[in-house]
N, C-alpha and C. Protein backbone atom coordinates (compact mmCIF):
# COMPACT_ATOMS: atom_id res chain seq x y z
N UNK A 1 23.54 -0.08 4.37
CA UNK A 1 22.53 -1.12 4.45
C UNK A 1 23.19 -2.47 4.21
N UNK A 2 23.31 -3.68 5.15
CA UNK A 2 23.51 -4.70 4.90
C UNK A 2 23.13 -5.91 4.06
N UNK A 3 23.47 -6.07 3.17
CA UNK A 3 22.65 -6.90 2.08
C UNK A 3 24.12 -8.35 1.94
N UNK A 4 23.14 -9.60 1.81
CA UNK A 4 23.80 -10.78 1.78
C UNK A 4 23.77 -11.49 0.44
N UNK A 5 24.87 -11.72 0.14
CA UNK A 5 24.53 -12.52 -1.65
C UNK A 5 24.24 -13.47 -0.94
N UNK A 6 23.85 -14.43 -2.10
CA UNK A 6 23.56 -16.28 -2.40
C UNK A 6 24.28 -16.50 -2.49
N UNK A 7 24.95 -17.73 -2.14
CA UNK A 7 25.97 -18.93 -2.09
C UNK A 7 26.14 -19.15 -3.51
N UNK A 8 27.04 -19.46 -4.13
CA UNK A 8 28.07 -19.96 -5.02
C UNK A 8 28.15 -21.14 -4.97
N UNK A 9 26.69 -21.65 -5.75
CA UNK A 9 26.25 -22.88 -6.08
C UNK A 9 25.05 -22.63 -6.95
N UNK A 10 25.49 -24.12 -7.77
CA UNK A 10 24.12 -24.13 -8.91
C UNK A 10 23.07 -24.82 -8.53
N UNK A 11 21.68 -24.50 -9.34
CA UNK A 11 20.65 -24.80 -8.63
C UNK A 11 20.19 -25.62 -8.84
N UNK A 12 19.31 -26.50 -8.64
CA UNK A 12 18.36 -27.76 -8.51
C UNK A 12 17.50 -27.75 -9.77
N UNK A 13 17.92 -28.47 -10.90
CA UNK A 13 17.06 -28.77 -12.18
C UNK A 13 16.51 -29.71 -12.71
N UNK A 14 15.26 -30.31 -12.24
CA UNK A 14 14.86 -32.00 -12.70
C UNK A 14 15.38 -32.28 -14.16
N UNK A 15 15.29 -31.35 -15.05
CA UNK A 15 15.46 -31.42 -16.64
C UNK A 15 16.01 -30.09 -17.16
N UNK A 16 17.12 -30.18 -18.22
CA UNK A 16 17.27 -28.91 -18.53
C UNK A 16 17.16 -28.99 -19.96
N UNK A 17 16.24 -30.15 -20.52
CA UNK A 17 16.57 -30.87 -22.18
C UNK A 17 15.82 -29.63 -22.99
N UNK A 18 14.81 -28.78 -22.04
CA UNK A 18 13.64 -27.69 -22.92
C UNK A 18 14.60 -26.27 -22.30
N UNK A 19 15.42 -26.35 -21.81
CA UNK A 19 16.53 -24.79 -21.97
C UNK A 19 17.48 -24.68 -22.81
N UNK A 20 17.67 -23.60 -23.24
CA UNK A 20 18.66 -22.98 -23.86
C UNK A 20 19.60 -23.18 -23.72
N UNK A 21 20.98 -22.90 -24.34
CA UNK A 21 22.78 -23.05 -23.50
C UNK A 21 22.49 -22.28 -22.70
N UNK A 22 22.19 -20.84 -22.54
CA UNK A 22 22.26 -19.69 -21.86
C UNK A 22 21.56 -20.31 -20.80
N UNK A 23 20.30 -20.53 -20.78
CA UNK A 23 19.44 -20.48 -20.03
C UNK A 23 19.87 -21.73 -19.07
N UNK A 24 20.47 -22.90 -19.52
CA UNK A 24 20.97 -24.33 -18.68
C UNK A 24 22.22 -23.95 -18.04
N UNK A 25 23.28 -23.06 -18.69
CA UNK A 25 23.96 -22.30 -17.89
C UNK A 25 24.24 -21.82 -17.06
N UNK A 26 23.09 -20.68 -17.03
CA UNK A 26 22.74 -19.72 -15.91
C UNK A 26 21.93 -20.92 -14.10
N UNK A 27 21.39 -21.98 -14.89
CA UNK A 27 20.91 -22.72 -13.77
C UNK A 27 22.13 -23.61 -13.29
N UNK A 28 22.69 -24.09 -14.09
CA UNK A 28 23.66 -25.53 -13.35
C UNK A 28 24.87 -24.83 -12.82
N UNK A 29 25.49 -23.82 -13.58
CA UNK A 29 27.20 -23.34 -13.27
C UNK A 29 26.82 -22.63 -11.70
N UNK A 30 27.82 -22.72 -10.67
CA UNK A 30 27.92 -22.27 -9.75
C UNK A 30 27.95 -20.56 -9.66
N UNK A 31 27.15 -19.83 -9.43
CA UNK A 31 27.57 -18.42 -9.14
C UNK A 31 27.15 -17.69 -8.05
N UNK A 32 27.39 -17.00 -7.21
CA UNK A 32 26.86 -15.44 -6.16
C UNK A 32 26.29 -14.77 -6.64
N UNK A 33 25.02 -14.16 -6.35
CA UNK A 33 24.36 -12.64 -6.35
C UNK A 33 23.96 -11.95 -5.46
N UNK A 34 24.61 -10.95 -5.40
CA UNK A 34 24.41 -10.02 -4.28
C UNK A 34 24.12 -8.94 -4.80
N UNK A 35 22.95 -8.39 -4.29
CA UNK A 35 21.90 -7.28 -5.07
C UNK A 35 23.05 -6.05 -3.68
N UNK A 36 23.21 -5.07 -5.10
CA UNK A 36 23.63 -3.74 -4.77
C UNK A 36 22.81 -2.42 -4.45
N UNK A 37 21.82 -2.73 -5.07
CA UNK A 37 20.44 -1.59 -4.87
C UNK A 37 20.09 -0.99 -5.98
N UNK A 38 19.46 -0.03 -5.99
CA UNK A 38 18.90 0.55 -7.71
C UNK A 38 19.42 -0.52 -8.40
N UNK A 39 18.67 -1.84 -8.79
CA UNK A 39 18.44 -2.44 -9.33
C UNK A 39 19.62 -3.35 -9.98
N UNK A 40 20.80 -2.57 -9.16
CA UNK A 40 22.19 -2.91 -10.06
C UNK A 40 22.28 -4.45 -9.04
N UNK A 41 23.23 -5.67 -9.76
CA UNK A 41 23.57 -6.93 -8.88
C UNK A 41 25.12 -7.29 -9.32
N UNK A 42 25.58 -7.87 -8.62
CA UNK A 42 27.14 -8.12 -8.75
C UNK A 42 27.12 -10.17 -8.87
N UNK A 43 27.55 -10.36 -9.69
CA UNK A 43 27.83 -11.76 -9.89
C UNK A 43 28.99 -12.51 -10.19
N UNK A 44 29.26 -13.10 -9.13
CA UNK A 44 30.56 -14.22 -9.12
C UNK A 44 30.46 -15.34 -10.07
N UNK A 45 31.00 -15.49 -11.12
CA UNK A 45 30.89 -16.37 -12.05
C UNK A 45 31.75 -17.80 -11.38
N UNK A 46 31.27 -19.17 -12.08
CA UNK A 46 32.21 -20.12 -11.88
C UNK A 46 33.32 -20.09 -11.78
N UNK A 47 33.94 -19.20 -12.98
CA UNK A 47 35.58 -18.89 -12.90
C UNK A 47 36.09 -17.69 -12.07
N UNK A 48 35.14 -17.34 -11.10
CA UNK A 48 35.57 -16.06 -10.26
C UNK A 48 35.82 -15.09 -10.59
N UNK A 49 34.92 -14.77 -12.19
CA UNK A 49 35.24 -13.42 -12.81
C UNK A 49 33.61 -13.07 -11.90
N UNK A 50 33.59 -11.23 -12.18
CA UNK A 50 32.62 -10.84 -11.17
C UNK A 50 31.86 -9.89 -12.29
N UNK A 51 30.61 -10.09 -12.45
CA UNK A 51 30.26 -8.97 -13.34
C UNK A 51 28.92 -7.96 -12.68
N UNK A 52 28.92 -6.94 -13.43
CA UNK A 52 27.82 -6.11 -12.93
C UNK A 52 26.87 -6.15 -14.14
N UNK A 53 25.26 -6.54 -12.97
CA UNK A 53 24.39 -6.84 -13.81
C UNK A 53 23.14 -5.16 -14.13
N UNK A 54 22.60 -5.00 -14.63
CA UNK A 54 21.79 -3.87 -14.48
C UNK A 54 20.32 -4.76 -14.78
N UNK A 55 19.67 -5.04 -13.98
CA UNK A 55 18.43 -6.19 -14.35
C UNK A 55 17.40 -5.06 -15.05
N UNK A 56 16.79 -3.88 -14.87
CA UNK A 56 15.81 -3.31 -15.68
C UNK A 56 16.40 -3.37 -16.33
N UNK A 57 17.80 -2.63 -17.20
CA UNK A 57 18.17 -2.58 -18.21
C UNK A 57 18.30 -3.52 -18.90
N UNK A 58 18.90 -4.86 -18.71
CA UNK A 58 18.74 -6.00 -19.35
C UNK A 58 20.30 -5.74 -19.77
N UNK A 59 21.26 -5.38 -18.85
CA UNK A 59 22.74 -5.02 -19.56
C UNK A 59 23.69 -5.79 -18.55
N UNK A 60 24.79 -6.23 -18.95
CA UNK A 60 25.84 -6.79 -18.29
C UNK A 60 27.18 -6.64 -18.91
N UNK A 61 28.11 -6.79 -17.86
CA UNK A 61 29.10 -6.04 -18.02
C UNK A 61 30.14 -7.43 -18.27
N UNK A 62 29.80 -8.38 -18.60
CA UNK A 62 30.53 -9.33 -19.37
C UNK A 62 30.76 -9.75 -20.51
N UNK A 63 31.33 -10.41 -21.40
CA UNK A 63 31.85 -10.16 -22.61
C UNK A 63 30.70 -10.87 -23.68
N UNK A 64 29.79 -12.01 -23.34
CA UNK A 64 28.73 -12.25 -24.17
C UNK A 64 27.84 -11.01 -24.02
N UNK A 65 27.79 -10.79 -23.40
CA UNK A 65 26.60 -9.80 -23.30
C UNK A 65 27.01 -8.40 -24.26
N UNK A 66 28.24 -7.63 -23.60
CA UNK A 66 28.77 -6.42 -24.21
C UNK A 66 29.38 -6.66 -25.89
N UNK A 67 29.74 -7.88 -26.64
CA UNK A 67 30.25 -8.47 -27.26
C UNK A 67 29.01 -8.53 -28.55
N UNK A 68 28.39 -9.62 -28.10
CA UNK A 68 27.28 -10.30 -28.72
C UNK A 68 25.54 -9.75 -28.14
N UNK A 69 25.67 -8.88 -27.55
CA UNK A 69 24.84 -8.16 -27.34
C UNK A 69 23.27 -9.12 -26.60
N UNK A 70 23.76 -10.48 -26.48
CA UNK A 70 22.83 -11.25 -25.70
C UNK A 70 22.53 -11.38 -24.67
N UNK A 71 21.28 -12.04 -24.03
CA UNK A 71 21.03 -12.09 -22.37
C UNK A 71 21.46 -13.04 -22.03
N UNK A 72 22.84 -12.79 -21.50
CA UNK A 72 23.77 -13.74 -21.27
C UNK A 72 23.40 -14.23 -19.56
N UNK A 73 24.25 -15.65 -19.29
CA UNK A 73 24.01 -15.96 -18.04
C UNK A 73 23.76 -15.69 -16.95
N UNK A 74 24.17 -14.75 -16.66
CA UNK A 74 24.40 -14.04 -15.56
C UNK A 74 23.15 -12.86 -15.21
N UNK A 75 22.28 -12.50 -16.70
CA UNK A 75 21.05 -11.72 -16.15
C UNK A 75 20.20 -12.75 -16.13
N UNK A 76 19.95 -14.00 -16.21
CA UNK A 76 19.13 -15.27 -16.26
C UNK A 76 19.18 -15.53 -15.02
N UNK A 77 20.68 -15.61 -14.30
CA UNK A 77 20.80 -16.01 -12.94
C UNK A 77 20.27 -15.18 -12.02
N UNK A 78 20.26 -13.96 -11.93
CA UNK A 78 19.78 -13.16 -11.18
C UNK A 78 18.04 -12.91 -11.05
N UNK A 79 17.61 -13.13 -12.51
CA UNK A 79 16.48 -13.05 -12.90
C UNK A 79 15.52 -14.47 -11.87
N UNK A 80 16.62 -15.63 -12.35
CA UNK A 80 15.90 -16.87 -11.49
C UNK A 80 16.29 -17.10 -9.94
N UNK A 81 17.39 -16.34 -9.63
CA UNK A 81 17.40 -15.65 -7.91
C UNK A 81 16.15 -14.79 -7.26
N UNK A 82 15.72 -14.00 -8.14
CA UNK A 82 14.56 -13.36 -7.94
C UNK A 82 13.44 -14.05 -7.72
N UNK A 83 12.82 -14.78 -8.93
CA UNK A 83 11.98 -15.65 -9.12
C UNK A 83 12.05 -16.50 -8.18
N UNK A 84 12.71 -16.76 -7.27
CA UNK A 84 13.00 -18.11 -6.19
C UNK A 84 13.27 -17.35 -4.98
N UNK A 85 13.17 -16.44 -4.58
CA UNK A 85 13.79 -15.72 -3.33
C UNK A 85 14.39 -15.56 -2.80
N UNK A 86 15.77 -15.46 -3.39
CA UNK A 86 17.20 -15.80 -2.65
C UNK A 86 17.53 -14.49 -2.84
N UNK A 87 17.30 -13.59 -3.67
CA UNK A 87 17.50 -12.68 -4.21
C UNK A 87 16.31 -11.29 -4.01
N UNK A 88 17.13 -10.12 -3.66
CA UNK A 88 16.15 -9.10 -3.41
C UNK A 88 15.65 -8.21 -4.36
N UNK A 89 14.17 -8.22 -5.16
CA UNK A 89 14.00 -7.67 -6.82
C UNK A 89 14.30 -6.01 -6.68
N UNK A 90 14.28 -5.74 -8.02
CA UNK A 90 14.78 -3.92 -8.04
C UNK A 90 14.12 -3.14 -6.99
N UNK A 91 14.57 -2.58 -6.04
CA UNK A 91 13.84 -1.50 -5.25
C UNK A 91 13.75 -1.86 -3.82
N UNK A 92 14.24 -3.20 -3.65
CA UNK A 92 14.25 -3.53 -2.16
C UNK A 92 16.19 -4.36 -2.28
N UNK A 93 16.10 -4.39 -0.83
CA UNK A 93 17.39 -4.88 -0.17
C UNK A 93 16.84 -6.00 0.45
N UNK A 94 17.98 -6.93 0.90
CA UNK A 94 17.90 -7.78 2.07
C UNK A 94 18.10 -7.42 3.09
N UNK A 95 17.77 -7.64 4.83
CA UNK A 95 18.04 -7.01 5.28
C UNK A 95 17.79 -8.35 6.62
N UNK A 96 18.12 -7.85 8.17
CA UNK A 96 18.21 -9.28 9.00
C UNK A 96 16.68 -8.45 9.80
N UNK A 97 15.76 -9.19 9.82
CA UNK A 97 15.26 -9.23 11.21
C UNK A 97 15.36 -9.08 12.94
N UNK A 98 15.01 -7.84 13.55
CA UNK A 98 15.82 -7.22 14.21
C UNK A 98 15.28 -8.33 15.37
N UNK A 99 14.20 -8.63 15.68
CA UNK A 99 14.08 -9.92 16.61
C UNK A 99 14.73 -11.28 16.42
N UNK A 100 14.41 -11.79 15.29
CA UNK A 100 14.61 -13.13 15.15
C UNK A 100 16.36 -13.25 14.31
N UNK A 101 16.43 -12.51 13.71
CA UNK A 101 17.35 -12.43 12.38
C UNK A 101 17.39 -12.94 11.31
N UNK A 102 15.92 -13.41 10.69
CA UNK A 102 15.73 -14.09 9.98
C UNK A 102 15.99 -13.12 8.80
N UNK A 103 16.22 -13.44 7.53
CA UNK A 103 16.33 -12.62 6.14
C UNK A 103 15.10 -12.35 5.45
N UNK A 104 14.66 -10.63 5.30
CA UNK A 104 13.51 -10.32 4.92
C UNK A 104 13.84 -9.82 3.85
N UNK A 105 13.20 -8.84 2.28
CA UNK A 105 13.19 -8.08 1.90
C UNK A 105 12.91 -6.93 1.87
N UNK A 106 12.74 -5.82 2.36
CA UNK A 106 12.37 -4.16 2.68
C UNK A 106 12.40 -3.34 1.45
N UNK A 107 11.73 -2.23 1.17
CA UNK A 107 11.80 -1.23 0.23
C UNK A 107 13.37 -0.82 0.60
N UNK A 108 14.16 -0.43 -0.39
CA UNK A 108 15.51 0.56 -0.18
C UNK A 108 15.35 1.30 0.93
N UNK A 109 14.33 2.50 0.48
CA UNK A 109 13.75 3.68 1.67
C UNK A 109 13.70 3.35 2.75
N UNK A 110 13.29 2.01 3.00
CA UNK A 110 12.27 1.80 4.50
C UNK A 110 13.67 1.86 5.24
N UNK A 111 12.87 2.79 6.49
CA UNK A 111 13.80 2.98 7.89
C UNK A 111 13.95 1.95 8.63
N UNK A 112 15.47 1.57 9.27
CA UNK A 112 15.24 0.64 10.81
C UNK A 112 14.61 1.08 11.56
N UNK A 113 14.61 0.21 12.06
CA UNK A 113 14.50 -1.59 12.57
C UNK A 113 13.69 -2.21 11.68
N UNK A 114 13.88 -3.28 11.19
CA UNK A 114 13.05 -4.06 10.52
C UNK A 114 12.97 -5.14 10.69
N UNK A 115 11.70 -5.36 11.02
CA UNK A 115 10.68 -7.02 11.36
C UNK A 115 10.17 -7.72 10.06
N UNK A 116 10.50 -8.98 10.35
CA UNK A 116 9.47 -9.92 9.61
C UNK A 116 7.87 -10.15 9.98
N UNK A 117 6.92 -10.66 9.18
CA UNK A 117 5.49 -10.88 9.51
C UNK A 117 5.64 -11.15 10.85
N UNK A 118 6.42 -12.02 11.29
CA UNK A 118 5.86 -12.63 12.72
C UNK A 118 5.91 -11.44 14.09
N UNK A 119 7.50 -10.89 13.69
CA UNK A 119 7.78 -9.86 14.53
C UNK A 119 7.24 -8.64 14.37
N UNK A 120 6.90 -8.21 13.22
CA UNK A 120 5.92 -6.69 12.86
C UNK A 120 4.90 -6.66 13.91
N UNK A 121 4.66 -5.41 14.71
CA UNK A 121 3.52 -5.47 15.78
C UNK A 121 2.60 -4.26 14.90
N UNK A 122 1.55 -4.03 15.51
CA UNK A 122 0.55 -3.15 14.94
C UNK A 122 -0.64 -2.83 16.43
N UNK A 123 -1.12 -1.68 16.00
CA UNK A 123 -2.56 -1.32 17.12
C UNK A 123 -2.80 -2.30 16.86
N UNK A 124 -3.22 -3.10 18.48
CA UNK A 124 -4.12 -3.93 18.85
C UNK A 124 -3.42 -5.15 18.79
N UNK A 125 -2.14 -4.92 18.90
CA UNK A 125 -1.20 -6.61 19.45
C UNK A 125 -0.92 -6.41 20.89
N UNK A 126 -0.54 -7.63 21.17
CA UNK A 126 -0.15 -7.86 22.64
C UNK A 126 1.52 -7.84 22.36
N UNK A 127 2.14 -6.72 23.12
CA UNK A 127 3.27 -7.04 23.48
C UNK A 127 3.86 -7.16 24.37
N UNK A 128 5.48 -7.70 24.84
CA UNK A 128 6.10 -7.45 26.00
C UNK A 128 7.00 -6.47 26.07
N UNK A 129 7.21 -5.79 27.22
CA UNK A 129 8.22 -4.74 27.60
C UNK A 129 9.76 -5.81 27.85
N UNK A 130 10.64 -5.09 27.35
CA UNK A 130 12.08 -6.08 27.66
C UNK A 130 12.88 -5.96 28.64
N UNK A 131 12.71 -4.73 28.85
CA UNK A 131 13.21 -4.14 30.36
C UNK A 131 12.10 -4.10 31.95
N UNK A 132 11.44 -4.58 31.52
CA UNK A 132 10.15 -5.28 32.78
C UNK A 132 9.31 -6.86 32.73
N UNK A 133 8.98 -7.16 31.61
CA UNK A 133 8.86 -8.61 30.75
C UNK A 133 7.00 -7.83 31.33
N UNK A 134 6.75 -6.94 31.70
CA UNK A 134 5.49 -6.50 31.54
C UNK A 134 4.47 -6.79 30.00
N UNK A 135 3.19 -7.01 29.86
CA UNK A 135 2.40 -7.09 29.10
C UNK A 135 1.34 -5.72 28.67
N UNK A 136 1.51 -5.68 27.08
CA UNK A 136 1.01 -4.66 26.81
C UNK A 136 0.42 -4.58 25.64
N UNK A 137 -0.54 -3.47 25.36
CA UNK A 137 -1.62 -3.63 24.04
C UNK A 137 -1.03 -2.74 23.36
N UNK A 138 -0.69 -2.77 22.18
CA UNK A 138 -0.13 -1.40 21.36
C UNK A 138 -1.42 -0.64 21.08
N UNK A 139 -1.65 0.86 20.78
CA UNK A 139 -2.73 1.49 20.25
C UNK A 139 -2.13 2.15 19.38
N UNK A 140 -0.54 2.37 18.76
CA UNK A 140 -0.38 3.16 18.04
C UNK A 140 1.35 2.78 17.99
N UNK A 141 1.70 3.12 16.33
CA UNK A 141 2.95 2.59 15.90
C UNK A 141 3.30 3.95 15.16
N UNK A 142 4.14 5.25 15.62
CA UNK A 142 4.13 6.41 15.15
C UNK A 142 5.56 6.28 14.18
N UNK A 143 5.29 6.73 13.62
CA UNK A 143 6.62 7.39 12.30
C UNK A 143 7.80 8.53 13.08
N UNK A 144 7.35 9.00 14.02
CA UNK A 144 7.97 9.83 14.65
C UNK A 144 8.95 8.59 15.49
N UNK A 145 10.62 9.88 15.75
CA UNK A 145 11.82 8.79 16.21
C UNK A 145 11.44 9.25 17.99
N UNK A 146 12.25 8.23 18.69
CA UNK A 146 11.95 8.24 20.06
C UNK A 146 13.44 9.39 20.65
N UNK A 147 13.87 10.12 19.55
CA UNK A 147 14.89 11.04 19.86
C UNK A 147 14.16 12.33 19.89
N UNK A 148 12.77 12.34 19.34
CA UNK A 148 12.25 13.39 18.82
C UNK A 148 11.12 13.29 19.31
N UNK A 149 10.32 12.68 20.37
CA UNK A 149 9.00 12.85 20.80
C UNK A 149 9.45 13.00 22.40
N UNK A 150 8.58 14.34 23.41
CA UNK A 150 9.15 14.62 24.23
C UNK A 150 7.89 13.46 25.50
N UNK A 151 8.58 13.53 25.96
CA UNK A 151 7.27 12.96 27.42
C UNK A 151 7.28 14.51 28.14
N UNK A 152 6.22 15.10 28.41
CA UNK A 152 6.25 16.29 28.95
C UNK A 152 6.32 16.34 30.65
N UNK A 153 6.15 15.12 31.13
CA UNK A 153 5.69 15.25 32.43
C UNK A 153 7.46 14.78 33.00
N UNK A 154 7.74 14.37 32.12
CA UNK A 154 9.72 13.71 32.47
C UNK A 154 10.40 15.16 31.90
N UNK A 155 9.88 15.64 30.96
CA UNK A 155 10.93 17.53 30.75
C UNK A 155 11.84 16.25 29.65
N UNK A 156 11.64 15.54 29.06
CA UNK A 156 12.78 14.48 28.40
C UNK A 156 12.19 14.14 27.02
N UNK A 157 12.87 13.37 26.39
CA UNK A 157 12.50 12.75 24.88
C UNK A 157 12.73 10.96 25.34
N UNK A 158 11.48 10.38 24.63
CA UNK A 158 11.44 8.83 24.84
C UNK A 158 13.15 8.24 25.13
N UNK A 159 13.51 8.71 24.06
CA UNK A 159 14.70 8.06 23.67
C UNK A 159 15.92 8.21 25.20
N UNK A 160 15.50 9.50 25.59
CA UNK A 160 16.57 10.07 26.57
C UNK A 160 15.91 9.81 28.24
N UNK A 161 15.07 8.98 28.21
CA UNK A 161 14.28 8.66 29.57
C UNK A 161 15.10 7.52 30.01
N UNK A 162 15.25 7.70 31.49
CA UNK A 162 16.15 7.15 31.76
C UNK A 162 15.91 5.49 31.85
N UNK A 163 14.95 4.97 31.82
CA UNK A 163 14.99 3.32 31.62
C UNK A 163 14.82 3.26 30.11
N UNK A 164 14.93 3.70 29.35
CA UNK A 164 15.19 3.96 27.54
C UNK A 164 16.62 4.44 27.07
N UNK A 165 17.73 4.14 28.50
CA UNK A 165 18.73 4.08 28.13
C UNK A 165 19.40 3.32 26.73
N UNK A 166 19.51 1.83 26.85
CA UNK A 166 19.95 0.95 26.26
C UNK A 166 18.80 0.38 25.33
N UNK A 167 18.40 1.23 24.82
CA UNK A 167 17.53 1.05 23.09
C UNK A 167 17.81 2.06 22.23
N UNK A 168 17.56 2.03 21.18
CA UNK A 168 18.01 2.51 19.75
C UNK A 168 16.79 4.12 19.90
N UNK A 169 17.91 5.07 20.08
CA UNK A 169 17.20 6.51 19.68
C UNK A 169 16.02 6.89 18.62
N UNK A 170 16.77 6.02 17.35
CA UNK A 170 16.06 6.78 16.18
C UNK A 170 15.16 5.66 15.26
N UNK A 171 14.51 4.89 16.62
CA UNK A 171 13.70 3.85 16.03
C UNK A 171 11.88 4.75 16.36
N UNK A 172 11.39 4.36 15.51
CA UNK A 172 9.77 4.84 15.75
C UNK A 172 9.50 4.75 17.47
N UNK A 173 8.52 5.53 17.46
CA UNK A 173 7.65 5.76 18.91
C UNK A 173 6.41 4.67 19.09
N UNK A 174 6.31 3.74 19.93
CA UNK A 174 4.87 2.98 20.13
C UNK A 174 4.60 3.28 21.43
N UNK A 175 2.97 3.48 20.98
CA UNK A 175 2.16 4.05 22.11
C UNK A 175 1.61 2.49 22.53
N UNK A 176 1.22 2.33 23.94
CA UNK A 176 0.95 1.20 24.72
C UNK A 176 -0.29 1.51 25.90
N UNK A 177 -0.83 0.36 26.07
CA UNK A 177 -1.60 0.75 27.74
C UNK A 177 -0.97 -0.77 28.74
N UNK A 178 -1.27 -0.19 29.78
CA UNK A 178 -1.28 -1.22 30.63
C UNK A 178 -2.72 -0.90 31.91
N UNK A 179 -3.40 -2.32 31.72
CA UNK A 179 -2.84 -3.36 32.16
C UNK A 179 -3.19 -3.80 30.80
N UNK A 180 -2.80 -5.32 30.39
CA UNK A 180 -3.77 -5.76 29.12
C UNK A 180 -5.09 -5.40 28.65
N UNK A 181 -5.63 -4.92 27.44
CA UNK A 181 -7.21 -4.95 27.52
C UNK A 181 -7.26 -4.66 26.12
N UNK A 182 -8.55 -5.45 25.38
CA UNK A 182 -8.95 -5.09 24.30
C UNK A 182 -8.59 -4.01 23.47
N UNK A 183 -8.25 -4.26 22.28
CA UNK A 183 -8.21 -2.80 21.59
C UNK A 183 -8.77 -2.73 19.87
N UNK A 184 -9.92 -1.74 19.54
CA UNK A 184 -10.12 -1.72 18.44
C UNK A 184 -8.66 -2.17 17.31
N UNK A 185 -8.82 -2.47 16.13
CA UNK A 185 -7.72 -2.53 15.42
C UNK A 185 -7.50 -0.75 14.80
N UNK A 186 -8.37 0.01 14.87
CA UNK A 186 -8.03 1.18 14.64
C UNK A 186 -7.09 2.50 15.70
N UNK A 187 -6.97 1.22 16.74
CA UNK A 187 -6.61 2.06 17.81
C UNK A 187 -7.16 2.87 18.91
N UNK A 188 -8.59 2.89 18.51
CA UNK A 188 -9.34 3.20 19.33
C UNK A 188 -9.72 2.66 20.80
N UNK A 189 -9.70 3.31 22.28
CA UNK A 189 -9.36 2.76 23.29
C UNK A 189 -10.39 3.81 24.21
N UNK A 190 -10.63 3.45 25.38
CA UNK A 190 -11.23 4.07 26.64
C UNK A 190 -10.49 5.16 26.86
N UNK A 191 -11.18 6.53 27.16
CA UNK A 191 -10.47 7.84 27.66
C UNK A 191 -9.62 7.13 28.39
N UNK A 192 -10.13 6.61 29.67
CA UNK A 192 -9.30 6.32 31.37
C UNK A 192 -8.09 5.47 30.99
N UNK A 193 -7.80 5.17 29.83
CA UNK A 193 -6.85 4.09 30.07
C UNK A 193 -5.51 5.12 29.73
N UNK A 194 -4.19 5.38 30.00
CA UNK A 194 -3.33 6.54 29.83
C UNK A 194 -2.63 5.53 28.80
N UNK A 195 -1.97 6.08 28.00
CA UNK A 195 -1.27 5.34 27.16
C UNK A 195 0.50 5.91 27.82
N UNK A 196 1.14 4.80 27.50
CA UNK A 196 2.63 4.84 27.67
C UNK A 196 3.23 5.16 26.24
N UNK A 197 4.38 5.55 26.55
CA UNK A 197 5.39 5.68 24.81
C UNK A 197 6.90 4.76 25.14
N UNK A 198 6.99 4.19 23.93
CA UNK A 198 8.15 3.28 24.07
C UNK A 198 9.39 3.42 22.46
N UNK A 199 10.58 3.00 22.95
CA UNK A 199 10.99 2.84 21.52
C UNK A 199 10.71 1.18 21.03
N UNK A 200 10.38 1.67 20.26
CA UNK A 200 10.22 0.34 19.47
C UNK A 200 10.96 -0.66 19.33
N UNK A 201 12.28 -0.90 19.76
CA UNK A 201 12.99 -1.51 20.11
C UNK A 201 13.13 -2.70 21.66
N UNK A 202 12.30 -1.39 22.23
CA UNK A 202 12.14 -2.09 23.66
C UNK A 202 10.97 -3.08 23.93
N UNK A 203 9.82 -3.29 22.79
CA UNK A 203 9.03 -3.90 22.69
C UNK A 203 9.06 -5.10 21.92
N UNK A 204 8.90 -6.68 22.57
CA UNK A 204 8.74 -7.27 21.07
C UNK A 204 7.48 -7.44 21.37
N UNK A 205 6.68 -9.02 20.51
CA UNK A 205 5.39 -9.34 20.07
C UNK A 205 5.54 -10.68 20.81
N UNK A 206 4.30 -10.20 21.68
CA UNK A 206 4.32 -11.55 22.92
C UNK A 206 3.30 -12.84 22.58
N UNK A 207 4.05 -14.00 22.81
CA UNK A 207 3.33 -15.47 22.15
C UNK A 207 1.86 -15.45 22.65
C-alpha cells in the first residue's frame, strides 16, 4: 500500500506563548510523518534522527520519551498531523485517487481502486464508458471482482471480455444501462431495460 509522509517542515503558529517546550517544539522544529499502518508512524526529526511512534500507545522510540518517560515531540507532531490532515489517523492509510490522484484517506482493509467524494460513483449516477466515451446510469456497484463474475452469453468473465482487455481484473463489477434514464437511488429500474457489467475501472463519473 502506498502511503506518503508530510514534508519536513514546521508548521504555522500565530502564538506559541500558551504551549509547552514539548508542545512549541513539536509545532515549530521541522519534521516528516509518514504513517506505517496499525497505528505505528515513523518521524524524521530536525536533526535527521528517525523515530518510531506508536500513537494509541502513547510510546516512542526516542530518548525523552524512553528516558524520561514523557510525551515527547514527536507523538505531539503526529498527533497535530492528524488533527490537521496531513496525516492518516490509526486504521487508515493514505492512498492516491485512482481518477484524479488527489490524496484520500481509506480504511487499511479497503480494496482498490480508490476514489475520492467526487470520483466515488454509486446506483443512480451518470457515468462515462472510457473505451466508447458512451453515457451511462449505474444500478449497481458489486463487491464481486470482474475476474470472477462470468457474462454467460460471452462463455467469459468481465475481466477477460475482450474490450475489458486493458482494465484492472480485480477491481469490483458495476452494473449499467444504456441509453441514459432515471434511476431509483436503490437501484431499482424497468424489467426492459438489460443492464451491462463493467470493471470499474473502465467507468468514470460524468460532469
Amino acid at each position: 500500500m502506498k502511503t506518503t509522509a508530510s514534508p519536513k517542515a514546521p508548521l504555522p503558529v500565530p502564538s506559541t506563548d500558551h504551549l509547552t517546550k514539548r508542545s512549541r517544539r513539536a509545532r515549530i522544529e521541522p519534521m516528516s510523518v509518514l504513517s506505517l499502518g496499525d497505528g505505528l508512524y515513523e518521524v524524521e526529526s530536525a536533526s535527521d534522527h528517525t523515530y518510531l511512534v506508536d500513537l494509541e500507545a502513547g510510546r516512542c522510540t526516542c530518548p525523552d520519551h524512553v528516558f524520561r518517560e514523557a510525551r515527547c515531540k514527536h507523538i505531539r507532531r503526529v498527533a497535530i498531523e492528524i488533527t490537521e490532515g496531513r496525516t492518516p489517523p490509526p486504521g487508515e492509510v493514505a492512498v492516491d485517487c485512482r481518477d484524479c490522484g488527489e490524496t484520500i484517506f481509506v480504511d487499511e482493509d479497503e480494496p482498490a481502486p480508490f476514489y475520492c467524494d467526487e470520483h466515488a460513483i454509486y446506483a443512480g449516477d451518470t457515468v462515462r464508458d472510457r473505451e466508447t466515451g458512451d453515457r451511462l446510469t449505474v444500478v449497481d456497484v458489486s463487491e464481486l471482482r470482474a475476474d470472477a463474475v462470468e457474462i454467460g452469453a460471452a462463455d467469459t468473465t468481465v475481466a477477460e471480455y475482450e474490450t475489458n482487455a486493458d482494465y484492472d481484473p480485480d477491481v469490483p463489477v458495476v452494473g449499467a444501462i444504456y441509453p441514459h434514464a432515471t434511476v431509483a437511488p436503490n437501484g431499482v429500474i424497468p424489467a426492459s431495460l438489460k443492464v451491462y457489467v463493467f470493471p470499474r475501472t473502465r467507468l468514470e463519473k460524468a460532469s
